[in-house]
Structures are given as C-alpha cells and as structure tokens.
Protein backbone atom coordinates (compact mmCIF):
# COMPACT_ATOMS: atom_id res chain seq x y z
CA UNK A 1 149.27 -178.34 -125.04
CA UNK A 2 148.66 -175.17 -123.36
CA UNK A 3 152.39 -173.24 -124.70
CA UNK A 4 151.36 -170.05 -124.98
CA UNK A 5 149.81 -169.95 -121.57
CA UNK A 6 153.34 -170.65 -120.30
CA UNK A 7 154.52 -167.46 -122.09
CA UNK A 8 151.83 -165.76 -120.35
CA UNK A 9 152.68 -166.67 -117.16
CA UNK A 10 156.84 -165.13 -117.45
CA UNK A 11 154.83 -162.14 -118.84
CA UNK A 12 152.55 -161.66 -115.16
CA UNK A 13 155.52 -162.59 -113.31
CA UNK A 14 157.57 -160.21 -114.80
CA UNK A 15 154.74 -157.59 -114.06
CA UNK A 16 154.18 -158.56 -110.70
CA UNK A 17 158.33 -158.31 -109.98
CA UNK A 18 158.29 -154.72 -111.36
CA UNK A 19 155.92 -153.34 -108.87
CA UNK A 20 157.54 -154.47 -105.40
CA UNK A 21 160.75 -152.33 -107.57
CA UNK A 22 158.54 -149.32 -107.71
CA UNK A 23 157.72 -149.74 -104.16
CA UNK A 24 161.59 -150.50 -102.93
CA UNK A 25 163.24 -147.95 -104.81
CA UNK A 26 160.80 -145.20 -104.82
CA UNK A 27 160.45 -145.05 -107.88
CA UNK A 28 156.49 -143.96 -108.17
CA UNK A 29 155.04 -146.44 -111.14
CA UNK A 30 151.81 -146.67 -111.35
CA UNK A 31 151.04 -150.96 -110.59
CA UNK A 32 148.18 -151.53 -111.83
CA UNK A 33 149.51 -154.12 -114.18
CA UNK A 34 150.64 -155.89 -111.31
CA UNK A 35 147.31 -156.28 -109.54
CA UNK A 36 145.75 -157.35 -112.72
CA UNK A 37 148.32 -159.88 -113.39
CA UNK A 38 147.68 -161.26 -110.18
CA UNK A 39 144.21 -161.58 -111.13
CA UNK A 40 145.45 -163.01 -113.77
CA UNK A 41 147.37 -166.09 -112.09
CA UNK A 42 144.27 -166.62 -109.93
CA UNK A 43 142.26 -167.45 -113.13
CA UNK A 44 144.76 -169.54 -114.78
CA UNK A 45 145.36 -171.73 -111.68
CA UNK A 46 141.61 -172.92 -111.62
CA UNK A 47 141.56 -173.17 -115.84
CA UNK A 48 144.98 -175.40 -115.56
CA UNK A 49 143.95 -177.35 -112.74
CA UNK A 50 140.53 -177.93 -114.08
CA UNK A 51 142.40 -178.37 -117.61
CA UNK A 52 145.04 -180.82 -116.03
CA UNK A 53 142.23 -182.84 -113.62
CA UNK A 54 139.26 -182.73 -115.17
CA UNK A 55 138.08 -185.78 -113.31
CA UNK A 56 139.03 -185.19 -109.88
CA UNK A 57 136.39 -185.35 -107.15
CA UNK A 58 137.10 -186.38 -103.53
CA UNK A 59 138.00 -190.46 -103.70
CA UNK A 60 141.00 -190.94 -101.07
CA UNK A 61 142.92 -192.37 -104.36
CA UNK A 62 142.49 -189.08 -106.20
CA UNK A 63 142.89 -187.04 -103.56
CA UNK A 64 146.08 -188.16 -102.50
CA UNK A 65 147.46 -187.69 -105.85
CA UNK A 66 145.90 -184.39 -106.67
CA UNK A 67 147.32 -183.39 -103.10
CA UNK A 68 150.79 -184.62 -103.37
CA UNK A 69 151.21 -183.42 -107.17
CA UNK A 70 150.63 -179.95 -106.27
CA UNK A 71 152.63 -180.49 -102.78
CA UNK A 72 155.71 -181.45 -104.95
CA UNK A 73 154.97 -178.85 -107.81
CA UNK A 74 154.45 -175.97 -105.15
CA UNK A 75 155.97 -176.63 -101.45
CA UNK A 76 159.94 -177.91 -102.36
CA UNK A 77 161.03 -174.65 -103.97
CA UNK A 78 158.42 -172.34 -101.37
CA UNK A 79 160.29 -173.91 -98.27
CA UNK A 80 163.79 -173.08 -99.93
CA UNK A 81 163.18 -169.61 -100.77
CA UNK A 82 161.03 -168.40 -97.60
CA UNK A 83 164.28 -170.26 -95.28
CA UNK A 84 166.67 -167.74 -97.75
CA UNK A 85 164.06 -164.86 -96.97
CA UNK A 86 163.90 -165.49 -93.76
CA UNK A 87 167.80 -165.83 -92.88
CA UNK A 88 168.02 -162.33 -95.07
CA UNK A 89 165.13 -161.10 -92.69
CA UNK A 90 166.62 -162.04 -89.60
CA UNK A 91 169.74 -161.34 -89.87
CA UNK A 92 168.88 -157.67 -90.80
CA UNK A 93 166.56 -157.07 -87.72
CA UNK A 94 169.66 -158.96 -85.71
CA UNK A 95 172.41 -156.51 -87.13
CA UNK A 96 170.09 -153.41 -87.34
CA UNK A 97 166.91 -153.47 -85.44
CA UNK A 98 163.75 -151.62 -87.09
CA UNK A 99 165.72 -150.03 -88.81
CA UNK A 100 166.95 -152.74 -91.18
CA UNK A 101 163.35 -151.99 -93.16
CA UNK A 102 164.39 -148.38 -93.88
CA UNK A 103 168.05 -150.23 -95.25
CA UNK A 104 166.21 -152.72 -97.25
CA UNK A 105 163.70 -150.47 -98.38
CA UNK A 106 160.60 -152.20 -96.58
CA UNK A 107 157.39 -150.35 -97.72
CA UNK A 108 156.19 -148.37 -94.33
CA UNK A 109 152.56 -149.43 -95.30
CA UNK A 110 154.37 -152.82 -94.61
CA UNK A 111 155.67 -152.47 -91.26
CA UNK A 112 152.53 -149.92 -89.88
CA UNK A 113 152.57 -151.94 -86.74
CA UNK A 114 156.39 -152.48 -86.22
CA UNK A 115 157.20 -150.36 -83.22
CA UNK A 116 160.33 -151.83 -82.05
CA UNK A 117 162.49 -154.94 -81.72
CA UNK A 118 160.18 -156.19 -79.27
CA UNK A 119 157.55 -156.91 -82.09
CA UNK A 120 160.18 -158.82 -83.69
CA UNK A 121 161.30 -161.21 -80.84
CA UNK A 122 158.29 -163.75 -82.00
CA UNK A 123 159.24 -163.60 -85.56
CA UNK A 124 159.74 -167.41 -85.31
CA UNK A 125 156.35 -168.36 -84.48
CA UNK A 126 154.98 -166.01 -88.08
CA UNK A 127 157.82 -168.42 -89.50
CA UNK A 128 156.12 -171.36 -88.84
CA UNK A 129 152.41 -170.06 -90.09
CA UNK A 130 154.26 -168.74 -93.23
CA UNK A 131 156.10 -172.51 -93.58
CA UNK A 132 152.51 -174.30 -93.07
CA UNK A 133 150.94 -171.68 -95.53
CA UNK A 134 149.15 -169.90 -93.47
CA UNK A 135 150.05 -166.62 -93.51
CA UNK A 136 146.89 -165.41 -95.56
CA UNK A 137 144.80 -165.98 -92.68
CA UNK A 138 146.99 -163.59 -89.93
CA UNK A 139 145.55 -160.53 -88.44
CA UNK A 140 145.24 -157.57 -90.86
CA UNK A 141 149.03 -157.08 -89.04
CA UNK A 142 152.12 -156.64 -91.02
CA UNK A 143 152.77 -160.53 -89.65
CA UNK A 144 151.66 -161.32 -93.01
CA UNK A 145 153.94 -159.86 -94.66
CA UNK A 146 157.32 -159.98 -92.63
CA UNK A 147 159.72 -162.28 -94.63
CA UNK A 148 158.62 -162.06 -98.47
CA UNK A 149 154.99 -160.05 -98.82
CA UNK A 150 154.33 -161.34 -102.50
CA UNK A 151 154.03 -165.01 -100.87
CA UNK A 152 150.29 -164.35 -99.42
CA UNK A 153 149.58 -165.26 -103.00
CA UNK A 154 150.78 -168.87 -102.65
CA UNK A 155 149.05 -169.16 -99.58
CA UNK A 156 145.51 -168.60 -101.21
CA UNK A 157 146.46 -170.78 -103.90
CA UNK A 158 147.10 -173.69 -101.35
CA UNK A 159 143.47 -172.91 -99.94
CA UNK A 160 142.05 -173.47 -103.72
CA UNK A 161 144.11 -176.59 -104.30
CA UNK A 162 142.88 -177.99 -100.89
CA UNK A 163 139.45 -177.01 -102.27
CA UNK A 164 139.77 -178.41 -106.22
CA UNK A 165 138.65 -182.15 -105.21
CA UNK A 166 135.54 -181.40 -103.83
CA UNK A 167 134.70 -178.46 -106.31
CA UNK A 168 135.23 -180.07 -109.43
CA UNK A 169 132.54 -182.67 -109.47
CA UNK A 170 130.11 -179.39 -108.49
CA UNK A 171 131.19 -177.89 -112.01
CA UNK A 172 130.64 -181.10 -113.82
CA UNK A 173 127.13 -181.24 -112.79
CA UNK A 174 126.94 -178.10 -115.25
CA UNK A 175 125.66 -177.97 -118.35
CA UNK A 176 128.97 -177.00 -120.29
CA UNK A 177 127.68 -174.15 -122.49
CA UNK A 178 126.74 -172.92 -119.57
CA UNK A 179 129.80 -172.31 -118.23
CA UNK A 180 130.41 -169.09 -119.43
CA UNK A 181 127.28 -167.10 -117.91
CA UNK A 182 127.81 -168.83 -114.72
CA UNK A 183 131.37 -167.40 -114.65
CA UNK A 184 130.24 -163.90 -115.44
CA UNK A 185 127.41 -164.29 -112.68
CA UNK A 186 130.21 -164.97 -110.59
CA UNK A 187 132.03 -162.00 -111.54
CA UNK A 188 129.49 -159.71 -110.69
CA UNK A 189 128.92 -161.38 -107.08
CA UNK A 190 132.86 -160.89 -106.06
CA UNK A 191 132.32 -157.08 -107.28
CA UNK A 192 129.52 -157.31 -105.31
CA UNK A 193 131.03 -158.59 -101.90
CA UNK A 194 134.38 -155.69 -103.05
CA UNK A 195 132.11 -152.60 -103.28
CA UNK A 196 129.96 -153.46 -100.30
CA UNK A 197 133.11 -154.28 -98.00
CA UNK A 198 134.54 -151.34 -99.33
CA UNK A 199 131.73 -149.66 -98.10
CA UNK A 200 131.53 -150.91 -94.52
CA UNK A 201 135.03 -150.43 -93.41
CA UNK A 202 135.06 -147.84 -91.19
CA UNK A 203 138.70 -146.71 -92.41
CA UNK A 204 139.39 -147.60 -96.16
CA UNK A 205 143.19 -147.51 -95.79
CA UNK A 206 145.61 -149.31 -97.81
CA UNK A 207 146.26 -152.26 -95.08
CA UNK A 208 142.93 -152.64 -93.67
CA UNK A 209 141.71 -153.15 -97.25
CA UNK A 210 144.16 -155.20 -98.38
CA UNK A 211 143.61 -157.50 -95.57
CA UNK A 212 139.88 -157.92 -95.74
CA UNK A 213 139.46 -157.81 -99.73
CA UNK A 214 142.48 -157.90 -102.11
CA UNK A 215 144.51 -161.05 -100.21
CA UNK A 216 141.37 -162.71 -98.33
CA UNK A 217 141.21 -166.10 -99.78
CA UNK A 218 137.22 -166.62 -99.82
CA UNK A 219 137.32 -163.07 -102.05
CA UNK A 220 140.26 -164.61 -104.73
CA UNK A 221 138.60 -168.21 -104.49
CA UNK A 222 136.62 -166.78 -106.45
CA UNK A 223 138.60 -166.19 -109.62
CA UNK A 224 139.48 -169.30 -109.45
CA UNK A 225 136.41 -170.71 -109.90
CA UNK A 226 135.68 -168.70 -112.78
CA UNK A 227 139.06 -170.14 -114.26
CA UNK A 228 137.73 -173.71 -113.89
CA UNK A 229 133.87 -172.51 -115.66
CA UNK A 230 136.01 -171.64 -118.40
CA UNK A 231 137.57 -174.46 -118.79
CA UNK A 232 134.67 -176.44 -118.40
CA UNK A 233 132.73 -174.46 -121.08
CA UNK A 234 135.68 -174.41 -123.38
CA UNK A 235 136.11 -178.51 -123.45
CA UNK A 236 132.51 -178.50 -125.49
CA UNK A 237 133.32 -175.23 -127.16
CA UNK A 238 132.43 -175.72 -131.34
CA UNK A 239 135.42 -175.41 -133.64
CA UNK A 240 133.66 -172.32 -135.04
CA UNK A 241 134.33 -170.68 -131.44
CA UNK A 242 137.79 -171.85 -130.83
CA UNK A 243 138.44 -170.44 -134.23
CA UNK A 244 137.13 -167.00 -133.70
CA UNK A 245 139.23 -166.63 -130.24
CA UNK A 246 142.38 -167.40 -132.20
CA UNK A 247 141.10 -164.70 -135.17
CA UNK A 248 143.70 -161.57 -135.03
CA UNK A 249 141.20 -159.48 -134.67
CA UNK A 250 139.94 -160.92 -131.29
CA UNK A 251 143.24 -161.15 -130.31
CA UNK A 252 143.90 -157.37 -130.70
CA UNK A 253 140.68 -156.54 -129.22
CA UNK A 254 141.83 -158.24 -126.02
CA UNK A 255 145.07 -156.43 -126.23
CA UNK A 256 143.71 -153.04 -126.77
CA UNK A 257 141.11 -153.82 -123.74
CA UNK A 258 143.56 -154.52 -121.28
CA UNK A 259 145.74 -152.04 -121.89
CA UNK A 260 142.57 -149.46 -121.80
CA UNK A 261 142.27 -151.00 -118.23
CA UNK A 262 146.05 -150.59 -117.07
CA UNK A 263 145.76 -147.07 -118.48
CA UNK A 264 142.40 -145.52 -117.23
CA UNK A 265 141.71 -147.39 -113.55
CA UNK A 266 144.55 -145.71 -111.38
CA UNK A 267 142.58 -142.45 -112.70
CA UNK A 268 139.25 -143.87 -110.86
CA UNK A 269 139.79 -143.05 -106.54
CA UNK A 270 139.00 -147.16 -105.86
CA UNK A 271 141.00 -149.37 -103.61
CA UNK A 272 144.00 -150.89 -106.12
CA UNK A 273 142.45 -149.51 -109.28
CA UNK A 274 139.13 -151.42 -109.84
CA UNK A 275 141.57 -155.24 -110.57
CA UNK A 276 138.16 -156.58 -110.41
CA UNK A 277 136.99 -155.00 -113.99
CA UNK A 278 139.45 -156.62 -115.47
CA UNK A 279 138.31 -160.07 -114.56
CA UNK A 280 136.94 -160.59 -118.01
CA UNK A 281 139.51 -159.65 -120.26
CA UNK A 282 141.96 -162.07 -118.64
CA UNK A 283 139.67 -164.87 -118.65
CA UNK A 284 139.66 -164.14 -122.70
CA UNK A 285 142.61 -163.55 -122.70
CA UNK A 286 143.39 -167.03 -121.07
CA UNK A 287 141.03 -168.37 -123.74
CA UNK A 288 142.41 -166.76 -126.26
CA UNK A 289 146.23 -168.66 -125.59
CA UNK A 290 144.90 -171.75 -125.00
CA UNK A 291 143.41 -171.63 -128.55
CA UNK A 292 146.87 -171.01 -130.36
CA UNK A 293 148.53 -174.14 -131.73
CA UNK A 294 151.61 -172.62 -133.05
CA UNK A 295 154.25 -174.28 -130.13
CA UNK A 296 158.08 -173.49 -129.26
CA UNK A 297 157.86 -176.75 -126.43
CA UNK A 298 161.70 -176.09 -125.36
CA UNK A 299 160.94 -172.87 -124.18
CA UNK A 300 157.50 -172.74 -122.64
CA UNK A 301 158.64 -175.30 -121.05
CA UNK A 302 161.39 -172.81 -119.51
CA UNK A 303 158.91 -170.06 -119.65
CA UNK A 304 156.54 -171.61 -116.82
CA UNK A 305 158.61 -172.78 -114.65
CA UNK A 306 160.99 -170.27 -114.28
CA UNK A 307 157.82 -167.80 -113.69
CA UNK A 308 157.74 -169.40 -110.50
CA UNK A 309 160.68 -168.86 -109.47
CA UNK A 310 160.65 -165.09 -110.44
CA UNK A 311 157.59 -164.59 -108.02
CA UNK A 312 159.53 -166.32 -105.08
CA UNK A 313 162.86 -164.60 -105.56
CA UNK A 314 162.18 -161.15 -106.68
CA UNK A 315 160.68 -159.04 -103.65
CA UNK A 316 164.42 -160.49 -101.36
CA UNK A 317 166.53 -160.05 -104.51
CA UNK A 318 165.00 -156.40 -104.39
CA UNK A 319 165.60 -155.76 -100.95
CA UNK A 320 169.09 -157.00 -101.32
CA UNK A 321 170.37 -154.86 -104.06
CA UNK A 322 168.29 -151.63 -101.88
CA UNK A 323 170.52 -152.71 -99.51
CA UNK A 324 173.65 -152.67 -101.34
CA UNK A 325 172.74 -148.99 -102.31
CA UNK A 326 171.81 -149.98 -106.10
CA UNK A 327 171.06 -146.78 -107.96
CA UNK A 328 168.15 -146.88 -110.85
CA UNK A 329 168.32 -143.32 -112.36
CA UNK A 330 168.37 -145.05 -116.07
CA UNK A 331 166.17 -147.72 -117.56
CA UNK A 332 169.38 -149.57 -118.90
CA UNK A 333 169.65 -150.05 -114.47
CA UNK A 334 166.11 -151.48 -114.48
CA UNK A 335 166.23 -153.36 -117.73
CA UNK A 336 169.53 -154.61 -115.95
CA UNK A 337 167.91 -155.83 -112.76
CA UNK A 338 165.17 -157.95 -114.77
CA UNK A 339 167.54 -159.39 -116.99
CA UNK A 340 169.15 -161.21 -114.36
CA UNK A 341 166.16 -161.33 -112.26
CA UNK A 342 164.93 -163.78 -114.89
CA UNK A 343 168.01 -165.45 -115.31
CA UNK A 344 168.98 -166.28 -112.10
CA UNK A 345 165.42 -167.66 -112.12
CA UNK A 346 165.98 -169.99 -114.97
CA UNK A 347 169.38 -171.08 -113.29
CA UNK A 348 167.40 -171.61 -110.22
CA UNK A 349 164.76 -173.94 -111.93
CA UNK A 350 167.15 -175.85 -113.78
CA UNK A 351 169.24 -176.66 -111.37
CA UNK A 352 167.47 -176.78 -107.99
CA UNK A 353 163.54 -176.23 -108.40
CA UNK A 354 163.26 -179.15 -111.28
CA UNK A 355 165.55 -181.74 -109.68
CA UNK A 356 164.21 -181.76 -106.37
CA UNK A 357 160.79 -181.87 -108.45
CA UNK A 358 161.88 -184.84 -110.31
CA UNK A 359 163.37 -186.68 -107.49
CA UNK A 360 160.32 -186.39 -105.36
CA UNK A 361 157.85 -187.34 -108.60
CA UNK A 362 160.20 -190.46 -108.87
CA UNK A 363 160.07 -191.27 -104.98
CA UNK A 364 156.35 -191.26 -105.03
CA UNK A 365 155.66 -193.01 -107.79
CA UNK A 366 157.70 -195.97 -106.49
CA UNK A 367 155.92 -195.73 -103.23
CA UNK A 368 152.96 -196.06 -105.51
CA UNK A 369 151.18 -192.94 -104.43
CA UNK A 370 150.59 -190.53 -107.82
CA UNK A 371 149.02 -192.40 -110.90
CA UNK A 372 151.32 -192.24 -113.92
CA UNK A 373 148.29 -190.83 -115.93
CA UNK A 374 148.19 -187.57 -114.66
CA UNK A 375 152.15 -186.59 -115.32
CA UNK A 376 151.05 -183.63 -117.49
CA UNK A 377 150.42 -182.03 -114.15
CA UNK A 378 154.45 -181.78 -113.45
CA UNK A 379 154.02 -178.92 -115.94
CA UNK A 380 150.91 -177.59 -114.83
C-alpha cells in the first residue's frame, strides 16, 4: 500500500491551488512550490502506474483495460468540472465581454491574444479540443488556457497513459538495478532539451516558453518515465535500501533539500525557477513514502482522491470568489479559502466523483471489459 503517497498528493495539490490565488488576487507569492509540485505529480503518475500495472504491454485485452481504468478514474469528474468552467466562462464573456477577465481576475499573461469579443465567438470549437483532451497541443495561444488553465496538466497525463502500454514492456527489458542511473541519464537529457530551447527562442517570454517547454507533453513525458525507472528499480531494491530511505535522517535530508530548492531558484533569472533541478529530490522523495509502512487507510484513502478534485475545482472557485469582490488582506482570509477549498473537494468526491466512479467500474465489469485483478488501480 502506497498511503503516504496519497498524503503527498493533497500536499502538491494544495500547493498547486495556492499559486493560481497569488496570481488572481495579486497577491505576489513567489510559486515555485507550485511548479515543483507539478513536477512532482508527473513523477508519481509513471511510479503508480508502473506500481499499479507492472505487466502491461500492448495485448488488445490489456489495453482495453489499462485504457478504460484510467478513462473511468480520470475523464467522469474532468467532463463535469470543465462543463461548470465553461458555463462560468461563458456566461462571463456573454454578460461582460473582455472584460469579464479583468472581473474574474484572469492573469493578462493569460489572455495576451484576447483582443475583443470577436476572439471569443469560436470559444465552442477550444471546448471541444479541451473535452477530447487536447488542449496541450493548441497554438502557443491563450486557447489553451480559456476555461480552467491548470487542466493542460491532465491533458499531458492522457498523452502518457495512451503511451504506458507500449512503454512498459521497454522498461522491463532493463536490468532493474539499473533503473536508477537510467532515470538520472534521463534527467540530464530533459535539462538538456530545457536549456537549449531556452536558448533558441528568439523571445524568452513567459507564454512562448511556457508553450514550447513547461506544458509540451514530449518535454513532461519525460518525468514520467523517470517515475516508472523508479519503480522498476525499487521492485528489486534490497531490504537494506528500503530501510535506509525510510531512516529519519534521509527523510530530513530530503526535506531540507527541497525546501533549499523552493527557497534559492526564484533568486536564479531562469524560466519558472530551474523546476527541472528539482527532479531528483521528488523522485526520493516519492521513494522515500512509498517505503513507510505506518498506514491511516480511511484517510489516504480521502487524501487521494479528493486531491483530484482540488486541482479541477480550484483555479473557477478562485475566479468566482475574485468575482464576488473577496478581500485577502489577512491569512485567517486565505487559510479560510483552503479550508473549504478542500472541503468542498472531499464533498465533491464523496458524493459525485466516487459514485459515478463506482457505477461505471461496476458497468464494465459486467460487460466483461476490465479484469477484476487489477482493482487496486480504482485508487491509483
């Protein structure tokens, strides 16, 4: 059982929800731990998936199962919440114009190429590429970010799940201890493709470099790779090393190493604060969690899937209380907001995200199509 991963995850999406506030309200916080914890998710989703399917390769059996296990786990809740987003979007360009991003507090580094309503008049068709997930691949335009921006996130991950079958059985012809170096190789090859992008764009703005490197897919895929080495070194890992990543001592050592991180790269001039160095760290980090055995079930259970949830909700539920002229001039305001941030999240999950889940798990499985084997990955 992977609890304390689960924990980890409300953490990072509790990270990543404070940063769209910064951006919303104004409020000028650094987020740098929300680019890392990004990072973070990336890795986890190919450790997990390698963790939950260590077996999969593309057979049209397993491939339909891995497929519509991560449809159900993923797609039910996305379609909800980007149909909310987009009725909140829509109806604030209908009622206001262009200016309903200055009334939600829309980011202008968001909307650089929103001139007028006219821009807006084919908002339906960006609907439909953001409903078929595949927004990530849109013109460096703020298309891709028009209803929720967070969600180019899901979008990659899609591309990687459509990609798992056919990269696993690559990893298994691996020797296992080597899984490790051949991570780290990897490492330095996406740092690699960042610095010499970096290099050749002719303007290294914000948008044009968070088009080509921070959300392109092919750059993130590979973080997710590095997730699924991990795992694959980890499953013929000694006892001696599983014991020394659960040892206090490497545990603060990873602490005190990624806050170091947080804290010195918005002081280095590098587009969103050199996320890449921290590659490492979070993959030990990972490590390091899945190594813990002391368990509270009940609520890691909770824990990961309302994380979900908070990363679909929070950039709207912003924009909705800029809206309504919310004032944070205290941190009791913003310790307010993510209190019910998260638990409007957990009433979400319980009640909508986990039915709907459990419904469609039972539907398929009657119609024969998921093998009962791999139920862990309802969790996952």
């Amino acid at each position: 059982p992977l609890h304390w991963l689960d924990f980890g995850r409300l953490l990072a999406a509790r990270a990543l929800a404070m940063a769209p506030l910064s951006l919303i309200f104004r409020l000028g916080w650094d987020d740098t731990w929300a680019t890392v914890a990004l990072s973070w998710f990336f890795v986890l989703s190919g450790f997990i998936m390698a963790h939950a399917h260590p077996d999969c390769r593309p057979v049209r059996k397993v491939l339909v199962d891995f497929w519509l296990r991560r449809i159900i786990r993923i797609v039910p809740a996305y379609w909800i919440f980007l149909i909310l987003s987009a009725v909140w979007f829509a109806w604030g360009i209908g009622q206001y114009g262009v200016h309903w991003f200055q009334i939600a507090g829309r980011p202008e580094f968001l909307t650089f190429d929103i001139a007028s309503s006219a821009y807006l008049s084919d908002w339906q068709t960006k609907f439909i590429g953001h409903f078929l997930f595949l927004g990530a691949f849109d013109e460096a335009s703020s298309g891709r970010y028009l209803f929720s921006p967070p969600l180019w996130s899901l979008y990659s991950e899609m591309f990687f799940y459509l990609l798992f079958p056919f990269l696993m059985p690559l990893v298994l012809y691996i020797k296992k201890e080597w899984g490790l170096s051949l991570a780290f190789v990897l490492w330095l090859a996406q740092g690699v493709i960042i610095f010499v992008c970096v290099e050749q764009l002719p303007n290294r703005d914000f948008v044009t470099t968070q088009a080509i490197i921070y959300s392109n897919p092919l750059v993130r895929l590979i973080e997710f790779v590095i997730g699924i080495l991990a795992c694959h070194w980890l499953s013929s890992a000694s006892h001696l090393a599983c014991q020394r990543l659960r040892h206090p001592i490497f545990i603060a050592m990873n602490l005190i190493a990624l806050v170091g991180i947080i804290m010195i790269a918005p002081k280095i001039p590098t587009p969103f604060n050199l996320y890449w160095i921290a590659v490492p760290l979070l993959l030990w980090n990972i490590l390091i969690l899945s190594q813990i055995k002391f368990t509270f079930t009940k609520f890691s259970v909770i824990a990961g899937g309302s994380s979900y949830i908070i990363y679909l909700i929070h950039w709207t539920l912003w924009e909705m209380a800029h809206a309504l002229d919310v004032r944070i001039d205290s941190p009791s305001v913003t310790l307010g907001l993510m209190i019910a941030l998260i638990i409007l999240s957990i009433l979400l999950w319980l009640f909508i995200d986990q039915p709907v889940r459990n419904w469609l798990y039972v539907l398929a499985r009657n119609h024969e199509l998921l093998n009962r084997r791999n139920d862990v990955d309802k969790k996952s």
